[in-house]
C-alpha atoms as a PDB file:
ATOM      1  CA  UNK A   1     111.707  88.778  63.511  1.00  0.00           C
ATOM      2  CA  UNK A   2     115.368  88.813  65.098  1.00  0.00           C
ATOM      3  CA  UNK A   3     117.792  86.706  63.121  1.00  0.00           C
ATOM      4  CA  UNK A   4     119.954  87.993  65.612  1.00  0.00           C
ATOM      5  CA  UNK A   5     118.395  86.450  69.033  1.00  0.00           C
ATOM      6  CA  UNK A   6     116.688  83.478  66.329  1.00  0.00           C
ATOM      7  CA  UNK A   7     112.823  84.378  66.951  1.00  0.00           C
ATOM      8  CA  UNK A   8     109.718  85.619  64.987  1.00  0.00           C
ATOM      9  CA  UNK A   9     106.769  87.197  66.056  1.00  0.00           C
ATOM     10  CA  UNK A  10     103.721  89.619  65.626  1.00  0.00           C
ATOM     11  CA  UNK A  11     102.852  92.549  67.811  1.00  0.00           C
ATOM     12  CA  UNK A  12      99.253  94.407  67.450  1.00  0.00           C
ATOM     13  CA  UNK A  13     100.288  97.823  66.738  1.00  0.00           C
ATOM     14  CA  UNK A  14     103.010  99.930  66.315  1.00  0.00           C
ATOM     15  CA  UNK A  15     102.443 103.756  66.881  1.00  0.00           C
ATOM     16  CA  UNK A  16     103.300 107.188  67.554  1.00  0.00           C
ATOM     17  CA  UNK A  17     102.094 109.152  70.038  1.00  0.00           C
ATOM     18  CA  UNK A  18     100.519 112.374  70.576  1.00  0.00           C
ATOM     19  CA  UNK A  19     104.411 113.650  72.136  1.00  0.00           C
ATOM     20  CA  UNK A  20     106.023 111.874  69.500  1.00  0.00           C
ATOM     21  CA  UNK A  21     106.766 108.664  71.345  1.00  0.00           C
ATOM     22  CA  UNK A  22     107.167 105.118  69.162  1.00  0.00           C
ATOM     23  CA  UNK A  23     105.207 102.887  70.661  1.00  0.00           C
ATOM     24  CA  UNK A  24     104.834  99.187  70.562  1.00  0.00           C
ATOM     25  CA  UNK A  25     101.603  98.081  71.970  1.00  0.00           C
ATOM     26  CA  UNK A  26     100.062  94.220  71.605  1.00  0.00           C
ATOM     27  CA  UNK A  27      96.154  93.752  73.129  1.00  0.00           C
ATOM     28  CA  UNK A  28      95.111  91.014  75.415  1.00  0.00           C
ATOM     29  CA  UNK A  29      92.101  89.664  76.818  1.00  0.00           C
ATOM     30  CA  UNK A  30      91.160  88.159  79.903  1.00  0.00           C
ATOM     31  CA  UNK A  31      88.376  86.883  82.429  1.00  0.00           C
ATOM     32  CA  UNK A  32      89.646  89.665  85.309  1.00  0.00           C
ATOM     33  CA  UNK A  33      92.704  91.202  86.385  1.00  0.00           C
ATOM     34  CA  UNK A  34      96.204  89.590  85.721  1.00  0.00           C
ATOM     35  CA  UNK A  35      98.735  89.086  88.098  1.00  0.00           C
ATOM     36  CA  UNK A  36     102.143  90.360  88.014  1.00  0.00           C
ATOM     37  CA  UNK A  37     103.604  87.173  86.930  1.00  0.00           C
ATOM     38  CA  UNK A  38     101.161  87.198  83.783  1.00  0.00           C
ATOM     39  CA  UNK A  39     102.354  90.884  83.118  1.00  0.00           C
ATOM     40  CA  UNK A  40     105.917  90.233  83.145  1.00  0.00           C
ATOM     41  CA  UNK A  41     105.146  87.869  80.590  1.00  0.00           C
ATOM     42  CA  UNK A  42     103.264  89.647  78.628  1.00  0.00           C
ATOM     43  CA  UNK A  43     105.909  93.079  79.088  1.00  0.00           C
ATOM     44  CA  UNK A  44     108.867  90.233  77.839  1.00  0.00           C
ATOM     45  CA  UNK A  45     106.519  89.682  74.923  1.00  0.00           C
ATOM     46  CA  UNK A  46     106.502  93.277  73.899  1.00  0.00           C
ATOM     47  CA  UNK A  47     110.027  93.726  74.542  1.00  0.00           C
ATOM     48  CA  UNK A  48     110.813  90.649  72.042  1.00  0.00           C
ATOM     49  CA  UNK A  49     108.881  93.193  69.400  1.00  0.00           C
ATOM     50  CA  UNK A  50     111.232  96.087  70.602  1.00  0.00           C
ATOM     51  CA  UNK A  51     114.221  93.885  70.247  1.00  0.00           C
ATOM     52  CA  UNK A  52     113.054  92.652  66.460  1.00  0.00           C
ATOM     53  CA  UNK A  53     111.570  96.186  65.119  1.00  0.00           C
ATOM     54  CA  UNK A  54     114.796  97.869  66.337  1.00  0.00           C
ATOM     55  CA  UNK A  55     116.910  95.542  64.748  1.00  0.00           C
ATOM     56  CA  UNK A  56     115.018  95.482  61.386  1.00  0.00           C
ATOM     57  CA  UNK A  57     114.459  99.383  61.375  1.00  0.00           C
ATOM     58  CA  UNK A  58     117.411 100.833  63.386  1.00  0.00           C
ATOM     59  CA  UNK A  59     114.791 103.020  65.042  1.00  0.00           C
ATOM     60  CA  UNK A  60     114.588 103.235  68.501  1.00  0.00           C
ATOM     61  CA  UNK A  61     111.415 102.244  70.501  1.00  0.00           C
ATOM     62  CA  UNK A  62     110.624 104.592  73.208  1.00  0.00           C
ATOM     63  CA  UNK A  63     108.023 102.588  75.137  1.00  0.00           C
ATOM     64  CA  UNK A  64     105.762  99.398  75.261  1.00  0.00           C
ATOM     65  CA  UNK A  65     102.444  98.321  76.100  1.00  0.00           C
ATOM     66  CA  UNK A  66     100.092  96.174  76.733  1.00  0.00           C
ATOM     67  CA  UNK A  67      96.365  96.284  77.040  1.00  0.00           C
ATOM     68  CA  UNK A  68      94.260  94.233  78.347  1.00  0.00           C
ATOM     69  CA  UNK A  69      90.873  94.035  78.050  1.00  0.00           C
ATOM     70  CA  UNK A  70      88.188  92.457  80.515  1.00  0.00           C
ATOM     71  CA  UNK A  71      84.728  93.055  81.283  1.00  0.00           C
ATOM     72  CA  UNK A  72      83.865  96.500  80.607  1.00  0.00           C
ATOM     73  CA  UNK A  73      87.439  97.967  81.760  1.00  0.00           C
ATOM     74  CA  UNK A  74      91.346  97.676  79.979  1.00  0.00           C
ATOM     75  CA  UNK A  75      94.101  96.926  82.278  1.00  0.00           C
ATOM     76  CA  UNK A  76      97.741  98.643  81.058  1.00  0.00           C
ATOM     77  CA  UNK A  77     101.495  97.572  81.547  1.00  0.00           C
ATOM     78  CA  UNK A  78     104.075  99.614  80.271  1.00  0.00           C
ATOM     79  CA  UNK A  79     107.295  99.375  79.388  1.00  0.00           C
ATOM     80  CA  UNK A  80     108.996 102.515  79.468  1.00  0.00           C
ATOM     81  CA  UNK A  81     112.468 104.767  80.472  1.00  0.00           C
ATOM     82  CA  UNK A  82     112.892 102.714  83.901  1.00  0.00           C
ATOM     83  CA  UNK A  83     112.258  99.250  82.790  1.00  0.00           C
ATOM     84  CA  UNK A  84     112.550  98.531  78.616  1.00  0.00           C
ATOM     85  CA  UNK A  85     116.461  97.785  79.010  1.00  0.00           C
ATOM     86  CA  UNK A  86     115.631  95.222  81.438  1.00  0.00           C
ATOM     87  CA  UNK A  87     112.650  92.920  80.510  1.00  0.00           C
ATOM     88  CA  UNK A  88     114.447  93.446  77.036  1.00  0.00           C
ATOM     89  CA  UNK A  89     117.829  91.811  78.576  1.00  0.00           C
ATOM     90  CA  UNK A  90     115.327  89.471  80.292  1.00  0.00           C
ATOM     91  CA  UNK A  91     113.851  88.199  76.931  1.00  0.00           C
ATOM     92  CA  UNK A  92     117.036  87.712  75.147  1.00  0.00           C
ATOM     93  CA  UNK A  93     118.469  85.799  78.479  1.00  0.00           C
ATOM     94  CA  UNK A  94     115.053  83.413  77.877  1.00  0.00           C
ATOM     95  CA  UNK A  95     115.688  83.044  74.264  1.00  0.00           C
ATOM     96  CA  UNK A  96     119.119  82.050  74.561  1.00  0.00           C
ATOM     97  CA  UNK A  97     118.440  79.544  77.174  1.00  0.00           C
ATOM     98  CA  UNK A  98     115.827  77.931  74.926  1.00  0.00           C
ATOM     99  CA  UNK A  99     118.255  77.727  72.226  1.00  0.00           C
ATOM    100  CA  UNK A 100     120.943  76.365  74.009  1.00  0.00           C
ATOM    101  CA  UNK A 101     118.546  73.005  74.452  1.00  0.00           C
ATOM    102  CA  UNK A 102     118.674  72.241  70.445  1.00  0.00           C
ATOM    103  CA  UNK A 103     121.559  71.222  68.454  1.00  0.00           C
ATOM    104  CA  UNK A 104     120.740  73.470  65.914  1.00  0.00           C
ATOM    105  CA  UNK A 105     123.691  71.861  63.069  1.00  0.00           C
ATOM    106  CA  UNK A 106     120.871  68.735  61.873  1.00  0.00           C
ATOM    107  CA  UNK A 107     118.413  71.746  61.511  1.00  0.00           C
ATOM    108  CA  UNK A 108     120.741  73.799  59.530  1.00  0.00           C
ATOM    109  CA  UNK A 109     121.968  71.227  57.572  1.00  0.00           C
ATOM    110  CA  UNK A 110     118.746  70.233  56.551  1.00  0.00           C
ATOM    111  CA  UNK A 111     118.091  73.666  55.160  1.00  0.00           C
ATOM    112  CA  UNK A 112     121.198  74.071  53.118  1.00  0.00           C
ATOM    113  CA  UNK A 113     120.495  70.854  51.478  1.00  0.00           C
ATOM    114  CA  UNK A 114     116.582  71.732  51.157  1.00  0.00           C
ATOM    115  CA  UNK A 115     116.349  74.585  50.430  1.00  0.00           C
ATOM    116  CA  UNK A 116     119.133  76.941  49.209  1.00  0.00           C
ATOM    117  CA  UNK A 117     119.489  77.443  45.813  1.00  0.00           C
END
């Protein structure tokens, strides 16, 4: 989760690779190949776990990916060096414009009456 950025999610695995690399990796599966425009989503979607484990942690992520599986073959995306800053920039850019379309004050409120102690 970011409190940061205001979002919550659950990746598939977080590793370590054999040269030392963390690694954030979520699985997908599908009917065929996807599309680009699928895999951008589904890269933004890993970076949003980048964004929220290096937050939490303070530990830097040193790549993404994202497998997915169809038929009897895996298709991979990556993030890595070249392109994590920017689908990561590109997710928080998506999250704020979804937040800026709630007035989050009634939701607020309604927690500090609800639920604080």
């Amino acid at each position: 989760a970011s409190l940061k950025y205001g979002y919550a999610g659950t990746t598939d695995m977080i590793y370590i690779n054999v040269i030392g690399m963390l690694i954030v990796c979520d699985f997908k599966s599908a009917s065929g190949i996807r599309e680009q425009e699928q895999i951008d989503k589904y890269l933004m979607q890993v970076a949003a776990y980048v964004i929220a484990y290096e937050e939490e942690t303070g530990k830097k992520i040193d790549a993404g990916e994202v497998l997915i599986s169809y038929g009897d073959d895996v298709q991979v995306a990556t993030l890595n060096s070249e392109n994590i800053e920017d689908y990561k920039n590109r997710f928080i850019e998506a999250a704020n414009k979804y937040h800026s379309q709630w007035d989050v004050e009634p939701i607020k409120q309604y927690y500090l009456e609800n639920f604080q102690n």
